[in-house]
Protein backbone atom coordinates (compact mmCIF):
# COMPACT_ATOMS: atom_id res chain seq x y z
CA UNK A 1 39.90 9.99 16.77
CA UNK A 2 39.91 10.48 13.27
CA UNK A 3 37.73 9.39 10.61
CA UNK A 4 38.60 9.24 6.64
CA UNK A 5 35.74 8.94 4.93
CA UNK A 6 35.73 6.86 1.37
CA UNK A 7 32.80 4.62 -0.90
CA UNK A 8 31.99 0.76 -1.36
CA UNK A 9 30.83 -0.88 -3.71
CA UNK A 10 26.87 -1.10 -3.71
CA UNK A 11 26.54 -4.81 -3.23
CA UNK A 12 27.60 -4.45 0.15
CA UNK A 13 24.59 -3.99 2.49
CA UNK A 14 23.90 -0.89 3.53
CA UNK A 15 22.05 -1.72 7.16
CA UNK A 16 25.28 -2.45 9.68
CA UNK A 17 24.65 -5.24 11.67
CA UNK A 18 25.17 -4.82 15.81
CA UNK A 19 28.10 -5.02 16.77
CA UNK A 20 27.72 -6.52 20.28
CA UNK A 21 31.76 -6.49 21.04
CA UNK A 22 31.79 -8.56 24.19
CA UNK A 23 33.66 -6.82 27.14
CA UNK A 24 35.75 -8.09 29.90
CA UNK A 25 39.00 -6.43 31.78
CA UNK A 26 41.48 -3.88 29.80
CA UNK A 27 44.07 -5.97 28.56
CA UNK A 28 42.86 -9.30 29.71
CA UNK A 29 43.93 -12.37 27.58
CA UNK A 30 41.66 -15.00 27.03
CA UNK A 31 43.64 -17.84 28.52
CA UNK A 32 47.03 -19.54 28.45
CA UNK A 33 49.41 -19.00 25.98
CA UNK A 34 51.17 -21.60 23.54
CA UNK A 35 54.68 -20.76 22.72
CA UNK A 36 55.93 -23.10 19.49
CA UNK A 37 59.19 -22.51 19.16
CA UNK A 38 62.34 -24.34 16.99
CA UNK A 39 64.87 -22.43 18.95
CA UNK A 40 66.02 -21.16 15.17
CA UNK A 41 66.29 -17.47 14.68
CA UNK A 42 62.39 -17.08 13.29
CA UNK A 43 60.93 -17.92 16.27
CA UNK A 44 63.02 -15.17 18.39
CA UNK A 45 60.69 -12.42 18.26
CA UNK A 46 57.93 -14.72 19.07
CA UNK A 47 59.58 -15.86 22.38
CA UNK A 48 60.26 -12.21 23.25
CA UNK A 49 56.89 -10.96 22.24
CA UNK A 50 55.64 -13.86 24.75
CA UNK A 51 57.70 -12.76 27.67
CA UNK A 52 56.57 -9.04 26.76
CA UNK A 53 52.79 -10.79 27.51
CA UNK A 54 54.51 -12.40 30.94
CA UNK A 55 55.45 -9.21 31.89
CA UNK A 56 52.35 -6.61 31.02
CA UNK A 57 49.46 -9.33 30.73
CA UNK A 58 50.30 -11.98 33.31
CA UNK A 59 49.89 -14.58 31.07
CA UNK A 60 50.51 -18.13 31.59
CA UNK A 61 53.05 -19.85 29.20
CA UNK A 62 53.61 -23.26 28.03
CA UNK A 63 56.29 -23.74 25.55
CA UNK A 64 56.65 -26.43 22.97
CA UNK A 65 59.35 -27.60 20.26
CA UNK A 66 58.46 -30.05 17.56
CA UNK A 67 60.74 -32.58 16.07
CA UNK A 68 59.53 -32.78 12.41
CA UNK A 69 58.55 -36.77 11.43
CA UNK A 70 56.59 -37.75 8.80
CA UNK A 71 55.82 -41.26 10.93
CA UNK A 72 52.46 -41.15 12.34
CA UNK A 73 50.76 -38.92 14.25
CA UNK A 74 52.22 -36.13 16.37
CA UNK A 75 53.06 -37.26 19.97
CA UNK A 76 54.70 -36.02 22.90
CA UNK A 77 58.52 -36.92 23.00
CA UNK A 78 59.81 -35.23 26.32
CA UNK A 79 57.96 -33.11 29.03
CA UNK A 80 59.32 -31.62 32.29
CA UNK A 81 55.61 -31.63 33.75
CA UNK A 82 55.61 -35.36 34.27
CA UNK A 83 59.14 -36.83 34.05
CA UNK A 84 59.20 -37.76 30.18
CA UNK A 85 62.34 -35.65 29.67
CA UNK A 86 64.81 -35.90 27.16
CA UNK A 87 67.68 -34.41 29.33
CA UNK A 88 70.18 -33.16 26.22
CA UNK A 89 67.26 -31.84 24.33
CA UNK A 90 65.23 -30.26 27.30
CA UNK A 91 68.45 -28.51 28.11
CA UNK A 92 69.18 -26.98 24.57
CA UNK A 93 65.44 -26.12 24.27
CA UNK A 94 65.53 -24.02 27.81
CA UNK A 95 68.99 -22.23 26.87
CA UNK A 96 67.33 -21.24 23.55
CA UNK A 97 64.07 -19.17 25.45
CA UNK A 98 66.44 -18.23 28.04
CA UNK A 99 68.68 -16.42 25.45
CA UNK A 100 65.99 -15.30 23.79
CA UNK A 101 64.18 -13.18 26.84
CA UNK A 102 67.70 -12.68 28.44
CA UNK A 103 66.74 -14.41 31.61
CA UNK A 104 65.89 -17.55 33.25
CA UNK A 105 62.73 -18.76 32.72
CA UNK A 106 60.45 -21.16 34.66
CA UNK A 107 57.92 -22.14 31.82
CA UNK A 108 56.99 -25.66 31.39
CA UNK A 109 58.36 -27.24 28.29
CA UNK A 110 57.34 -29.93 26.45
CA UNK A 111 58.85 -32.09 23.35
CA UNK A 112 56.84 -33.98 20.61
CA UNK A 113 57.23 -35.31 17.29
CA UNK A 114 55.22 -34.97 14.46
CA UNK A 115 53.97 -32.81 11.75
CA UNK A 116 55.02 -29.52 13.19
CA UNK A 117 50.93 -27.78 12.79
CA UNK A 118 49.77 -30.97 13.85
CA UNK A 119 51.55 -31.44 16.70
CA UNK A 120 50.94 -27.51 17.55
CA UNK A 121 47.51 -27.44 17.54
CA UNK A 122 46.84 -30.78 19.16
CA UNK A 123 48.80 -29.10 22.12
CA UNK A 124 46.96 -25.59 22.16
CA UNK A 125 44.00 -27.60 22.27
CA UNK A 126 44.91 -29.90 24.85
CA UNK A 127 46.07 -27.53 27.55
CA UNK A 128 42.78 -25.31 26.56
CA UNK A 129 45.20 -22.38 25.62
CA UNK A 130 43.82 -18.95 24.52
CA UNK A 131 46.31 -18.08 22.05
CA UNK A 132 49.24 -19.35 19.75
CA UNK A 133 52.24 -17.73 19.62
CA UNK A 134 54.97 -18.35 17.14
CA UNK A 135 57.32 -16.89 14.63
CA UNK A 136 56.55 -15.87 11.01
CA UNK A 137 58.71 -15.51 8.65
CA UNK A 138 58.24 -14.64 4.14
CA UNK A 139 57.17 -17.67 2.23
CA UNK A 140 58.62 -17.58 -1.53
CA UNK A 141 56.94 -19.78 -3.82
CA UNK A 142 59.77 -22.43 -3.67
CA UNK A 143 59.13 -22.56 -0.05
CA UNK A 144 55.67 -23.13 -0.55
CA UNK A 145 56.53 -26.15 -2.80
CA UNK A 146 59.94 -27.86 -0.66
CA UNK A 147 58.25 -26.92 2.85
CA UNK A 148 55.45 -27.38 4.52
CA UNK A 149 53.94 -23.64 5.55
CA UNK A 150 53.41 -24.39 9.35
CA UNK A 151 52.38 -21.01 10.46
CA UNK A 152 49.76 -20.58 7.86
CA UNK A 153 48.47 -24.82 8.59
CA UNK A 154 48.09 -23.06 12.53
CA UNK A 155 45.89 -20.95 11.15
CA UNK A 156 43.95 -22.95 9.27
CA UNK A 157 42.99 -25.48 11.26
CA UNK A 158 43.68 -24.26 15.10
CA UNK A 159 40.85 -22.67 15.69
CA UNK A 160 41.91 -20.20 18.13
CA UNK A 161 43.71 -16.92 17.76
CA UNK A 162 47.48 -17.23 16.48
CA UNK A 163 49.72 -14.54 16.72
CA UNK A 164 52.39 -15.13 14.24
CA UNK A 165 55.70 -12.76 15.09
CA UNK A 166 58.58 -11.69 13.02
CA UNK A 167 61.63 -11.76 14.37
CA UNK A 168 61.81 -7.96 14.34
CA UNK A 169 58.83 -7.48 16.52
CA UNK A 170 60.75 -7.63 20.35
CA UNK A 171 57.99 -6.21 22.70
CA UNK A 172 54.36 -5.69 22.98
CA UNK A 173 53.78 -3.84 19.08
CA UNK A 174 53.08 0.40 19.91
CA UNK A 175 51.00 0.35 16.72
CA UNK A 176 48.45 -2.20 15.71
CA UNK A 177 46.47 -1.96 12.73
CA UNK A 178 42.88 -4.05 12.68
CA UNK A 179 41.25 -5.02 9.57
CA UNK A 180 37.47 -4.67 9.72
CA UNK A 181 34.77 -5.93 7.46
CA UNK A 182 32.18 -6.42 10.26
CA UNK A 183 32.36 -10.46 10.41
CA UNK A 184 32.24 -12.13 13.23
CA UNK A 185 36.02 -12.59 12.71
CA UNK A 186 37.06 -9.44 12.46
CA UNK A 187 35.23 -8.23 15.15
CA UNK A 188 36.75 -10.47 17.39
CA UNK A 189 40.47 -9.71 15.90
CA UNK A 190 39.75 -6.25 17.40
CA UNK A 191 39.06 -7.15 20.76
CA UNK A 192 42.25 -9.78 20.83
CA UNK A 193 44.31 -6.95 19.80
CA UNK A 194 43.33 -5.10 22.24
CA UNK A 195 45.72 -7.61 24.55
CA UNK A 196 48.25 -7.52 22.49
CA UNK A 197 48.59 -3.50 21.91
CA UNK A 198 51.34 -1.52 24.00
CA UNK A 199 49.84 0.91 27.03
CA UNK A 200 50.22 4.59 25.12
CA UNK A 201 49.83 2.61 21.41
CA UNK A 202 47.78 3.25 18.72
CA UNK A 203 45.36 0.60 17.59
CA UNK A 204 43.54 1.86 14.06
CA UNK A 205 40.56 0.23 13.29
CA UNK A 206 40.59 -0.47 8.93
CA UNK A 207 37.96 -1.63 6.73
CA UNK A 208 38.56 -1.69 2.93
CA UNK A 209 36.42 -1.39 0.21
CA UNK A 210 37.36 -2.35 -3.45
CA UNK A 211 37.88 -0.26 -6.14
CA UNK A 212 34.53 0.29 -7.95
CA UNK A 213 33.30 1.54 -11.62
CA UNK A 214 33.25 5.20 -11.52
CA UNK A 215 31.60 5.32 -14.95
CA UNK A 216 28.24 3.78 -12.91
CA UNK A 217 26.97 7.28 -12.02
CA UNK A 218 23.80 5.79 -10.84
CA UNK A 219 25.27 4.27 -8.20
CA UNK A 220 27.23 7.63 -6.42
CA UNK A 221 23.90 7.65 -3.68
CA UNK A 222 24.11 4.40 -2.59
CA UNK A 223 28.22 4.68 -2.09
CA UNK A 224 27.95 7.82 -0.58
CA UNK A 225 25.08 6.18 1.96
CA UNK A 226 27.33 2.95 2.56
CA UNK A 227 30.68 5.13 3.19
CA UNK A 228 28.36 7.09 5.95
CA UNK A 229 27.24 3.89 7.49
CA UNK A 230 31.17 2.52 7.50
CA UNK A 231 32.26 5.29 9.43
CA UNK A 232 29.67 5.25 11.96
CA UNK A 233 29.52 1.84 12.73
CA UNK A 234 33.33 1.93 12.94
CA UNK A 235 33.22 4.91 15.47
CA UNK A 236 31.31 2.76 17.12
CA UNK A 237 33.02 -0.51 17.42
CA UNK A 238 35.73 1.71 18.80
CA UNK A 239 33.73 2.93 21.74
CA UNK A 240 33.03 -0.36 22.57
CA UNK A 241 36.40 -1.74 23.09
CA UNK A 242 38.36 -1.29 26.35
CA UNK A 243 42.01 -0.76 25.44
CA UNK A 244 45.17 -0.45 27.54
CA UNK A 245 46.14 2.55 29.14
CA UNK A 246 46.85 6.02 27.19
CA UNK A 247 45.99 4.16 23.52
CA UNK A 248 45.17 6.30 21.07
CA UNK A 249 41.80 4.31 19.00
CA UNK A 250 41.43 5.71 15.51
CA UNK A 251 39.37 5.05 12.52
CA UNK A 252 40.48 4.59 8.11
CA UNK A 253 38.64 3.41 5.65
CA UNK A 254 40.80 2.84 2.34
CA UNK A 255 39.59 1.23 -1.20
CA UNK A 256 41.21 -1.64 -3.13
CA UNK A 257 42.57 -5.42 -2.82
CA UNK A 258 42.18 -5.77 1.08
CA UNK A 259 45.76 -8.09 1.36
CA UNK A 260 47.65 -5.13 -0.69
CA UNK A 261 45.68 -1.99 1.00
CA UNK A 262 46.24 -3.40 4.30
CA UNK A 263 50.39 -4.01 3.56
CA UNK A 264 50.86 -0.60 2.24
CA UNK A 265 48.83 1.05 5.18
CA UNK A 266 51.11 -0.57 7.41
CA UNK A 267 53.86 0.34 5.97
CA UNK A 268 52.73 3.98 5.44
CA UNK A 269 51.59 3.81 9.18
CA UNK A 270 54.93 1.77 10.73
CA UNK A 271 52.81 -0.65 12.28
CA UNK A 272 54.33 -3.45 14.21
CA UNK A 273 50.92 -6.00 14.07
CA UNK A 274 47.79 -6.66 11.91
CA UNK A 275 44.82 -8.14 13.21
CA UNK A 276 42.63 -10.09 11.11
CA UNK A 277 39.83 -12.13 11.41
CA UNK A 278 39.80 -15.34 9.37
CA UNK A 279 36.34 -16.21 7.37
CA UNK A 280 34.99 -19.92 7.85
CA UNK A 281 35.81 -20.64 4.03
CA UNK A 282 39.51 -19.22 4.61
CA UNK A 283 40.27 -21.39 7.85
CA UNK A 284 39.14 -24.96 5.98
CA UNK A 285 42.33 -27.09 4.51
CA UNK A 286 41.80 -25.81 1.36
CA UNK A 287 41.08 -22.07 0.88
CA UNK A 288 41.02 -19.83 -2.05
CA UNK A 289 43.90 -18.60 -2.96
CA UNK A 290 43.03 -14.96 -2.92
CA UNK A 291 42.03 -15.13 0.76
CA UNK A 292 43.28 -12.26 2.64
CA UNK A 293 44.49 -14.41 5.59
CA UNK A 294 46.78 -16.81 3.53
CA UNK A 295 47.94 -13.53 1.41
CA UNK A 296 49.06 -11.76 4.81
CA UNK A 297 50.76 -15.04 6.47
CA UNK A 298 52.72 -15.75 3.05
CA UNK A 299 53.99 -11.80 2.65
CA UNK A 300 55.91 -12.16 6.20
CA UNK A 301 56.41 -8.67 6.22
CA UNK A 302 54.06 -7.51 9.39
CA UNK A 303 53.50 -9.46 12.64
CA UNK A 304 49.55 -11.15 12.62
CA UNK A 305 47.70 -11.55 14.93
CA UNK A 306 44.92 -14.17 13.44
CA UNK A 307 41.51 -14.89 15.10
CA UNK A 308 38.65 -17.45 13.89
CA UNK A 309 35.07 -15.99 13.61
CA UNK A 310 34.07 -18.34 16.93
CA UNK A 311 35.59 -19.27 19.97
CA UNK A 312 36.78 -22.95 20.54
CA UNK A 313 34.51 -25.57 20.94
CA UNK A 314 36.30 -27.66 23.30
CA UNK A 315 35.18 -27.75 26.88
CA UNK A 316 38.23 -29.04 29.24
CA UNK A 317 38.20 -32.78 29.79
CA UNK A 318 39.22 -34.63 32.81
CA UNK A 319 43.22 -34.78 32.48
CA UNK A 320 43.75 -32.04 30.76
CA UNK A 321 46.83 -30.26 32.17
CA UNK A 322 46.55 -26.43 32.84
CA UNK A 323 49.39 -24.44 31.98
């Protein structure tokens, strides 16, 4: 493991809560997967990244295509679970996963019609899934004005983990890089990545701290005493989590803007994923625009792998169909 040591800024507190990372089984996802998928080129690496989780994970898939409408709420258009199909489009939708994971697949499919996050999360929700999976691709700002940003909408109001693929990303990602600041969020992005991470991968553990006055001499004991209590209490989050076999767990601290640290660590390190835990304010309709969350789903450049700082509220109701 290795450890690079750095300071934060002394408004931080210095007293590390627990860390209490829950176990269960190496590996284990947390339930069903959601695959939303347009068929279009973005959404390729998401539909191989999915059959990646078939393979190594044993995860259950449900896949579902959204026709874009504008005229009330989302709704389901076709489904090959209870007869509703739409034969031409049913058809077009299974040859597009099919080509995608270069086989034939059995996974239910379903149509609806809607707005596209709307639709999506009303879906994940309904079938009780455990994660969203779906592509991700760079967001200019005339995108942001003409279209509607439907990955970054997932994340915002879902409320359970997304992972958002680009279309470069083809299997299980070898090197995962997990951004740490100790919330609730965060902790729990660590532990979903550890699902997600290849067997004989690397899954580094990051926390950064922004740049600080160096003039304030006054304050070099208490960053000293913080940077000591970062490393330890990432050491230990890493003994607590129960990775895949042969991964490699290591430990970074870095300083500055946590959206541009985190980008050029990634880079620096080749990783295929970041895991981040969204804050409550940054998962509401309208966050700040600094959030680190919205600053990584907008670059497009890495895969995310998004989780909220609580699990689901939703116990299953009577009806609801199990993937």
């Amino acid at each position: 493991m290795s450890i690079t040591p750095s300071v934060r800024s002394p408004s931080m507190p210095l007293a590390l809560r627990p860390l209490g990372v829950p176990r269960r089984e190496c590996g284990a996802l947390a339930g069903p997967v959601l695959l939303a998928t347009d068929g279009s080129e973005a959404t390729t690496g998401a539909t191989r990244v999915t059959a990646a989780l078939v393979r190594a994970r044993h995860a259950r898939v449900g896949v579902l295509s959204v026709v874009p409408s504008t005229r009330g709420p989302a709704r389901p258009l076709a489904d090959d679970m209870t007869g509703r199909v739409d034969d031409a489009a049913m058809r077009a939708l299974r040859a597009d996963v099919d080509a995608a994971v270069g086989y034939v697949t059995s996974w239910p499919l379903q149509l609806a019609t809607g707005t596209p996050a709307e639709a999506i999360c009303r879906e994940a929700h309904y079938r009780a899934a455990g994660m969203i999976v779906m592509g991700l691709r760079h967001h200019d700002t005339l995108d942001r004005v003409l279209r509607e940003e439907t990955t970054l909408l997932v994340v915002r109001r879902g409320g359970i983990p997304v992972l958002a693929v680009t279309p470069l990303l083809a299997d299980l990602p070898r090197r995962v890089v997990v951004a740490v600041d100790f919330s609730r969020g965060s902790l729990r992005a660590a532990r979903a990545a550890c699902s997600i991470v290849a067997e004989g991968g690397t899954l580094s553990l990051v926390h950064v701290q922004p740049e600080v006055d160096s003039r304030c001499e006054e304050l070099d004991g208490l960053q000293a005493s913080y940077a000591q209590g970062v490393v330890g209490a990432l050491a230990r989050l890493a003994s607590e989590l129960r990775v895949p076999a042969g991964v490699t767990v290591d430990t970074v601290v870095l300083r500055g803007a946590p959206a541009g640290a985190l980008l050029d660590f990634s880079e620096r390190a080749d990783a295929e994923l970041i895991a981040v835990g969204s804050q409550g304010h940054e998962i509401t309709q309208r966050p700040g625009p600094g959030s680190v969350t919205t600053g990584l789903v907008r670059d497009g450049r890495c895969s995310l792998l998004v989780t909220p700082p609580f699990p689901p509220d939703r116990p299953r109701a009577d009806g609801t169909r199990p993937l």
